[in-house]
Protein backbone atom coordinates (compact mmCIF):
# COMPACT_ATOMS: atom_id res chain seq x y z
CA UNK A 1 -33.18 22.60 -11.05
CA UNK A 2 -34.66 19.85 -8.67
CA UNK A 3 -37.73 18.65 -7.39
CA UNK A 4 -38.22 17.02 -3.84
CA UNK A 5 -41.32 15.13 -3.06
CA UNK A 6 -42.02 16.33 0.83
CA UNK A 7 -45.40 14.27 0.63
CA UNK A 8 -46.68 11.82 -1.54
CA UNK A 9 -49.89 10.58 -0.30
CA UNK A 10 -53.58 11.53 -0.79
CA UNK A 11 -56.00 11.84 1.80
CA UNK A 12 -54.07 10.95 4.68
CA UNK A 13 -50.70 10.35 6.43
CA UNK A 14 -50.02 6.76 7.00
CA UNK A 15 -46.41 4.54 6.56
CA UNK A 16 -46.04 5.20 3.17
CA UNK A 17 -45.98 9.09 3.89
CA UNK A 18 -47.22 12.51 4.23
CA UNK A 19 -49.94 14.04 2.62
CA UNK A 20 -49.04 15.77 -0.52
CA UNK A 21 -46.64 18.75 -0.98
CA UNK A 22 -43.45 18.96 -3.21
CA UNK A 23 -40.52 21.57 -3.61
CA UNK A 24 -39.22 22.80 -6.96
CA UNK A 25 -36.17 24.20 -6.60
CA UNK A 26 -34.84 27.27 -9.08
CA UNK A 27 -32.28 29.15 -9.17
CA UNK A 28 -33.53 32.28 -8.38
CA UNK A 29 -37.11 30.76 -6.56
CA UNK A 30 -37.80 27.96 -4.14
CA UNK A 31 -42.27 27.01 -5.40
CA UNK A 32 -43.71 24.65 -2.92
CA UNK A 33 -46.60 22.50 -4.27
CA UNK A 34 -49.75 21.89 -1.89
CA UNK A 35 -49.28 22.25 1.69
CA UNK A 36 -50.31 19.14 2.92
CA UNK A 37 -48.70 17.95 6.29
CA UNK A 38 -44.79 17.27 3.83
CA UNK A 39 -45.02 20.90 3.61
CA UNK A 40 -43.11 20.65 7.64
CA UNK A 41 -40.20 19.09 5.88
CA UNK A 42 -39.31 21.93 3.36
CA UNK A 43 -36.70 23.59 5.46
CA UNK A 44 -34.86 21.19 5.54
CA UNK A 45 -34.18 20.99 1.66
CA UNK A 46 -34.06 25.01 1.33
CA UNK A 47 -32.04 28.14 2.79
CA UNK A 48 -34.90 30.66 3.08
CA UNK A 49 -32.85 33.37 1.76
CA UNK A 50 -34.83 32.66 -1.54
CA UNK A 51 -38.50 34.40 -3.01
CA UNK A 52 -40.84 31.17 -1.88
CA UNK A 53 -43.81 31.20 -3.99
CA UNK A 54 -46.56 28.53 -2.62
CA UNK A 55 -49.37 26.81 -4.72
CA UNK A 56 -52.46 25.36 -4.25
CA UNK A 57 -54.16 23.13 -6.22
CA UNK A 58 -57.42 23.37 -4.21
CA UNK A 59 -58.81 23.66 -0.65
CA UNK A 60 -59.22 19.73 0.56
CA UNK A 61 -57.56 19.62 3.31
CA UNK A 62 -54.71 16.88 2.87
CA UNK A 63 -53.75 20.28 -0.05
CA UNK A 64 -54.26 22.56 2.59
CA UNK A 65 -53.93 21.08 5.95
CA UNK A 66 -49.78 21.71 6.73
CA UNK A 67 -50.89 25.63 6.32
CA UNK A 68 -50.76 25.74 10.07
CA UNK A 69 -46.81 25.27 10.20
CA UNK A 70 -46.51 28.07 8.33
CA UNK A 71 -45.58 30.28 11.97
CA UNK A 72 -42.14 27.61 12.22
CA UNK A 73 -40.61 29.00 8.96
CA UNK A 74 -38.59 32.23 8.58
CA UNK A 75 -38.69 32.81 4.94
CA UNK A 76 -36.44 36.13 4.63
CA UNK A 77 -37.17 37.11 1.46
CA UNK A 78 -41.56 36.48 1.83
CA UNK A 79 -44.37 33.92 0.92
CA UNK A 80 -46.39 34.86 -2.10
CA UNK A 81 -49.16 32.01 -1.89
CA UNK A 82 -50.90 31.36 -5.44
CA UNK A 83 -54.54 29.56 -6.18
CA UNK A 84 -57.40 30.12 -8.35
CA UNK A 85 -60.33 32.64 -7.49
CA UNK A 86 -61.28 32.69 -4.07
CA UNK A 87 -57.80 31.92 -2.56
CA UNK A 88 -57.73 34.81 -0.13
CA UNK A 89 -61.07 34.15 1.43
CA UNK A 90 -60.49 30.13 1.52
CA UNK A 91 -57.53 30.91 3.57
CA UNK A 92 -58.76 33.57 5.54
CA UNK A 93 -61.36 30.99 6.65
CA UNK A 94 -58.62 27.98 7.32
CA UNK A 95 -55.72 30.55 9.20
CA UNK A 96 -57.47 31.91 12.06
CA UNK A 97 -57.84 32.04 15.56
CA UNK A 98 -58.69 29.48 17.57
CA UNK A 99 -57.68 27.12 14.49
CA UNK A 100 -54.10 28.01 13.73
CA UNK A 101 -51.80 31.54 13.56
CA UNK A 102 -53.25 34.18 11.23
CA UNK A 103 -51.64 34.56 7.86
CA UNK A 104 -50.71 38.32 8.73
CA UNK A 105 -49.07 37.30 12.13
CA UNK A 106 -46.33 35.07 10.61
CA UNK A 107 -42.99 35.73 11.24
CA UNK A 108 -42.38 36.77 7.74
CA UNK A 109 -43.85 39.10 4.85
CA UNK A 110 -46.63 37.18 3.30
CA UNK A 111 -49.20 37.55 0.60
CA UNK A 112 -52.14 36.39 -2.04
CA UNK A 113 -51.95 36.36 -5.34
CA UNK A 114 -54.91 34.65 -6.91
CA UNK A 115 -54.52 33.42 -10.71
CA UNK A 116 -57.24 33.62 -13.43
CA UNK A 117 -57.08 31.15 -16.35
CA UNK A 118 -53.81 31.28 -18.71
CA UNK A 119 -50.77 32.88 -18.87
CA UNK A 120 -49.67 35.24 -15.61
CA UNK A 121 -46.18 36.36 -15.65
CA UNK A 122 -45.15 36.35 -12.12
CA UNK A 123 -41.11 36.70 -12.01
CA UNK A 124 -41.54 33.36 -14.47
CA UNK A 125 -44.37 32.54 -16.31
CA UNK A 126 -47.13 30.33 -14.85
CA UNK A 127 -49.85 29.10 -16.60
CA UNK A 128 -53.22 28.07 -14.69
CA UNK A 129 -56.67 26.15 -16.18
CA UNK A 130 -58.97 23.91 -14.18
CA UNK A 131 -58.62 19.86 -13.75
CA UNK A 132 -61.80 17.92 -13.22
CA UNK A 133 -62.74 17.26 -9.24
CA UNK A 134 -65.78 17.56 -7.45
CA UNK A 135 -64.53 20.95 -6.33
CA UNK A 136 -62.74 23.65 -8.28
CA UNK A 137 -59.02 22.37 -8.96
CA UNK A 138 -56.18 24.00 -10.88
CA UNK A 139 -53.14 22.78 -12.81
CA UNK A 140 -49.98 24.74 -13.19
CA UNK A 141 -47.39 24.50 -15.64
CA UNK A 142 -43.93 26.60 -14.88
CA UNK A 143 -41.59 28.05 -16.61
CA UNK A 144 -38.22 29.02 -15.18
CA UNK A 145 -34.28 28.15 -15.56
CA UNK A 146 -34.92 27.14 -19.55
CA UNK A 147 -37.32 24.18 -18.26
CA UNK A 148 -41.08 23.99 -17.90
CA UNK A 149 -42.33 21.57 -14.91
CA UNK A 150 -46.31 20.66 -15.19
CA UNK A 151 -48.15 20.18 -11.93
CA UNK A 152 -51.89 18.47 -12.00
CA UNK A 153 -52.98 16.48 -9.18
CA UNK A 154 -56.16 15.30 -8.26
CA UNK A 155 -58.17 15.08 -11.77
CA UNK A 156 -59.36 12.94 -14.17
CA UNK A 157 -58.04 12.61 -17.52
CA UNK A 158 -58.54 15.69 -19.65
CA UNK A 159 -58.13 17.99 -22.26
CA UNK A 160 -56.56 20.46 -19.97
CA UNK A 161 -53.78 18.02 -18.07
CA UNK A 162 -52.56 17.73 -21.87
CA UNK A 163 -52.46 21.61 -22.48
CA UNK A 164 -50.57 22.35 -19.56
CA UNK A 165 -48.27 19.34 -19.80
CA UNK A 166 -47.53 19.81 -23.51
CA UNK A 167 -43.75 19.32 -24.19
CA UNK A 168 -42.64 19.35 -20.46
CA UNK A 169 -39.48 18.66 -19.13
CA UNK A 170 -41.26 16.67 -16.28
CA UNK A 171 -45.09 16.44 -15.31
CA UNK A 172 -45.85 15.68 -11.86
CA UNK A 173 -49.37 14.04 -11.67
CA UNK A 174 -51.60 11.95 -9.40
CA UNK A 175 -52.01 8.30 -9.02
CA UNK A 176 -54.64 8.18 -6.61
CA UNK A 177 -55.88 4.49 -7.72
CA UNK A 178 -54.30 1.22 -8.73
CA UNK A 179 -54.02 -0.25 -12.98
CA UNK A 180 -56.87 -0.72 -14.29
CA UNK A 181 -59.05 1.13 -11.45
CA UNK A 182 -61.68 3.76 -12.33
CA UNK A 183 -63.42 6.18 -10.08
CA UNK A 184 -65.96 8.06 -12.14
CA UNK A 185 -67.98 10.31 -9.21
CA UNK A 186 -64.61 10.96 -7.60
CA UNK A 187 -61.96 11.47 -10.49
CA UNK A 188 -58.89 10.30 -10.22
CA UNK A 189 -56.21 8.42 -12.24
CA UNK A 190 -54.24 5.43 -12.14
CA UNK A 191 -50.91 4.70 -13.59
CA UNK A 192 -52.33 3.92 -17.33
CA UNK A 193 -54.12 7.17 -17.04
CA UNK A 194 -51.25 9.05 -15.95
CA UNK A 195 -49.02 8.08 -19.01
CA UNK A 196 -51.96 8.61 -21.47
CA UNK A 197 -51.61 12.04 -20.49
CA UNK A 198 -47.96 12.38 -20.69
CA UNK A 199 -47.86 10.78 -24.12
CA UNK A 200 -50.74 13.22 -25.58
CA UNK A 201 -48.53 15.83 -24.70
CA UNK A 202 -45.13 15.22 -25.56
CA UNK A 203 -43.47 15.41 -21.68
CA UNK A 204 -40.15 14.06 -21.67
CA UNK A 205 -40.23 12.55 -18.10
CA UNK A 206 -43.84 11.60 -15.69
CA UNK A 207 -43.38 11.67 -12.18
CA UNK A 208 -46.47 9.75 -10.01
CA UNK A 209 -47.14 11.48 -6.87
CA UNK A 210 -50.05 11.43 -4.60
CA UNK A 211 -51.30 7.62 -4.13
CA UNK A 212 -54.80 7.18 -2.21
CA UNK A 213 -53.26 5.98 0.95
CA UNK A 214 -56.38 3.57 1.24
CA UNK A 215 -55.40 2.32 -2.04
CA UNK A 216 -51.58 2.14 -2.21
CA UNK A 217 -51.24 0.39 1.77
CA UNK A 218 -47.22 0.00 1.18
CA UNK A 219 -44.17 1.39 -0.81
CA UNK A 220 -43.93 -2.11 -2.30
CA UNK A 221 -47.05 -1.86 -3.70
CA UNK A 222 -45.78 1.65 -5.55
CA UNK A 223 -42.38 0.35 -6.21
CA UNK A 224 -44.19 -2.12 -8.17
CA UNK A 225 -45.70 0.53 -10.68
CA UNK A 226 -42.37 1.01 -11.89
CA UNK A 227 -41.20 -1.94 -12.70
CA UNK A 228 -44.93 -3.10 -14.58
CA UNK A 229 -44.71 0.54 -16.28
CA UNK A 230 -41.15 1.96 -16.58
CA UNK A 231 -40.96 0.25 -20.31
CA UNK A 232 -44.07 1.95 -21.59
CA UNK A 233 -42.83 5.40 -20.02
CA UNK A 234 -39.17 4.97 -19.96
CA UNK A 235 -37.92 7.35 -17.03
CA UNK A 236 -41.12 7.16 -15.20
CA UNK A 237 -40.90 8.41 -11.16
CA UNK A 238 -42.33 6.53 -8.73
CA UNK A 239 -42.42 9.05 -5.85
CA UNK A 240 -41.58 8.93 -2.10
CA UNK A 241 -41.32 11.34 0.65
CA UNK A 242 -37.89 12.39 0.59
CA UNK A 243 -37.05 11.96 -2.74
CA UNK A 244 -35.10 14.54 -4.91
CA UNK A 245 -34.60 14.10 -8.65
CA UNK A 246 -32.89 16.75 -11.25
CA UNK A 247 -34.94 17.97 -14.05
């Protein structure tokens, strides 16, 4: 199994990248992560003769706003797109005319499935509780192929990043702000925050994704995380747009 990071940045595109979106691919399954604007990129890592399941953290719109590329693909086996309660209305309001194509006029069969807290067995098992944002914002941890992949982004530190992250093969999480950085009315976490979380709970490898693009101005400055943090979390991913790692 692999992941690819399609796009790594929060908020907004700039040099460093895309806004956030990421591609875990199965064996059986390609899941896309957030559809912000790396979402565009995914065909070129995948077949589309696979199930695609898509999920969404939450509506902001560098999570949301690559939903309008949607028409480009031709996903031949259908798009099952997952969030918490009040998916199918959020996107009913964001894929419409005179905005973007309808959801029921892409070129492919495509659906809702919206997730209630815990356990839902899709064909693998996800499991879904909320992170702490200003809006409503769900985690997801996946299990498939014999590995379990944790996805939180955009979230303070808390009790459920650590549930959903417990014993994890790899947990992808934010990294919106800089060491040593706090952002209490907006929450978000920084590197130190980040590997709290994946001590807590026992994952095996932390990959950083989604740096504030206001905050993190260059790769370098990113590329720098790793070296100051890689011997506190030995293996630790310092994403980009484009990369692809084995899990």
């Amino acid at each position: 199994m692999q992941v690819t990071f399609l796009g790594t940045n929060g908020w907004y595109d700039s040099a460093t990248g895309n806004t956030v979106s990421a591609l875990i691919s199965a064996q059986d399954y390609d899941i896309i992560l957030d559809a912000g604007n790396g979402i565009a990129k995914v065909d070129r890592y995948i077949t589309q003769e696979k199930p695609v399941f898509l999920f969404l953290s939450h509506f902001h719109l560098d999570h949301t706003e690559g939903l309008h590329v949607l028409v480009k693909f031709r996903f031949k086996k259908g798009l099952t797109i997952c969030g918490g309660e009040g998916t199918g209305a959020n996107l009913t309001g964001l894929l419409r005319e005179p905005y973007t194509v309808p959801l029921d006029e892409v070129p492919f069969t495509a659906g809702v499935t919206e997730l209630g807290e815990g356990v839902t067995e899709l064909p693998f098992r996800v499991t879904c509780l909320p992170l702490v944002h200003p809006v409503p914002c769900m985690g997801y941890r996946f299990e498939l192929d014999g590995k379990v992949i944790t996805y939180c982004t955009d979230t303070g530190v808390c009790d459920n990043a650590v549930t959903l992250a417990r014993g994890a093969d790899l947990l992808i999480t934010e990294c919106g702000l800089k060491p040593g950085e706090t952002s209490p009315l907006w929450p978000h976490m920084n590197p130190e925050n980040a590997i709290g979380v994946a001590r807590r709970a026992g994952a095996k490898r932390l990959a950083l994704m989604h740096f504030g693009a206001e905050v993190y101005r260059t790769l370098e400055e990113r590329r720098a995380l790793k070296a100051q943090f890689e011997k506190d979390c030995p293996g630790l991913v310092v994403s980009e747009d484009g990369m692809t790692i084995d899990v």
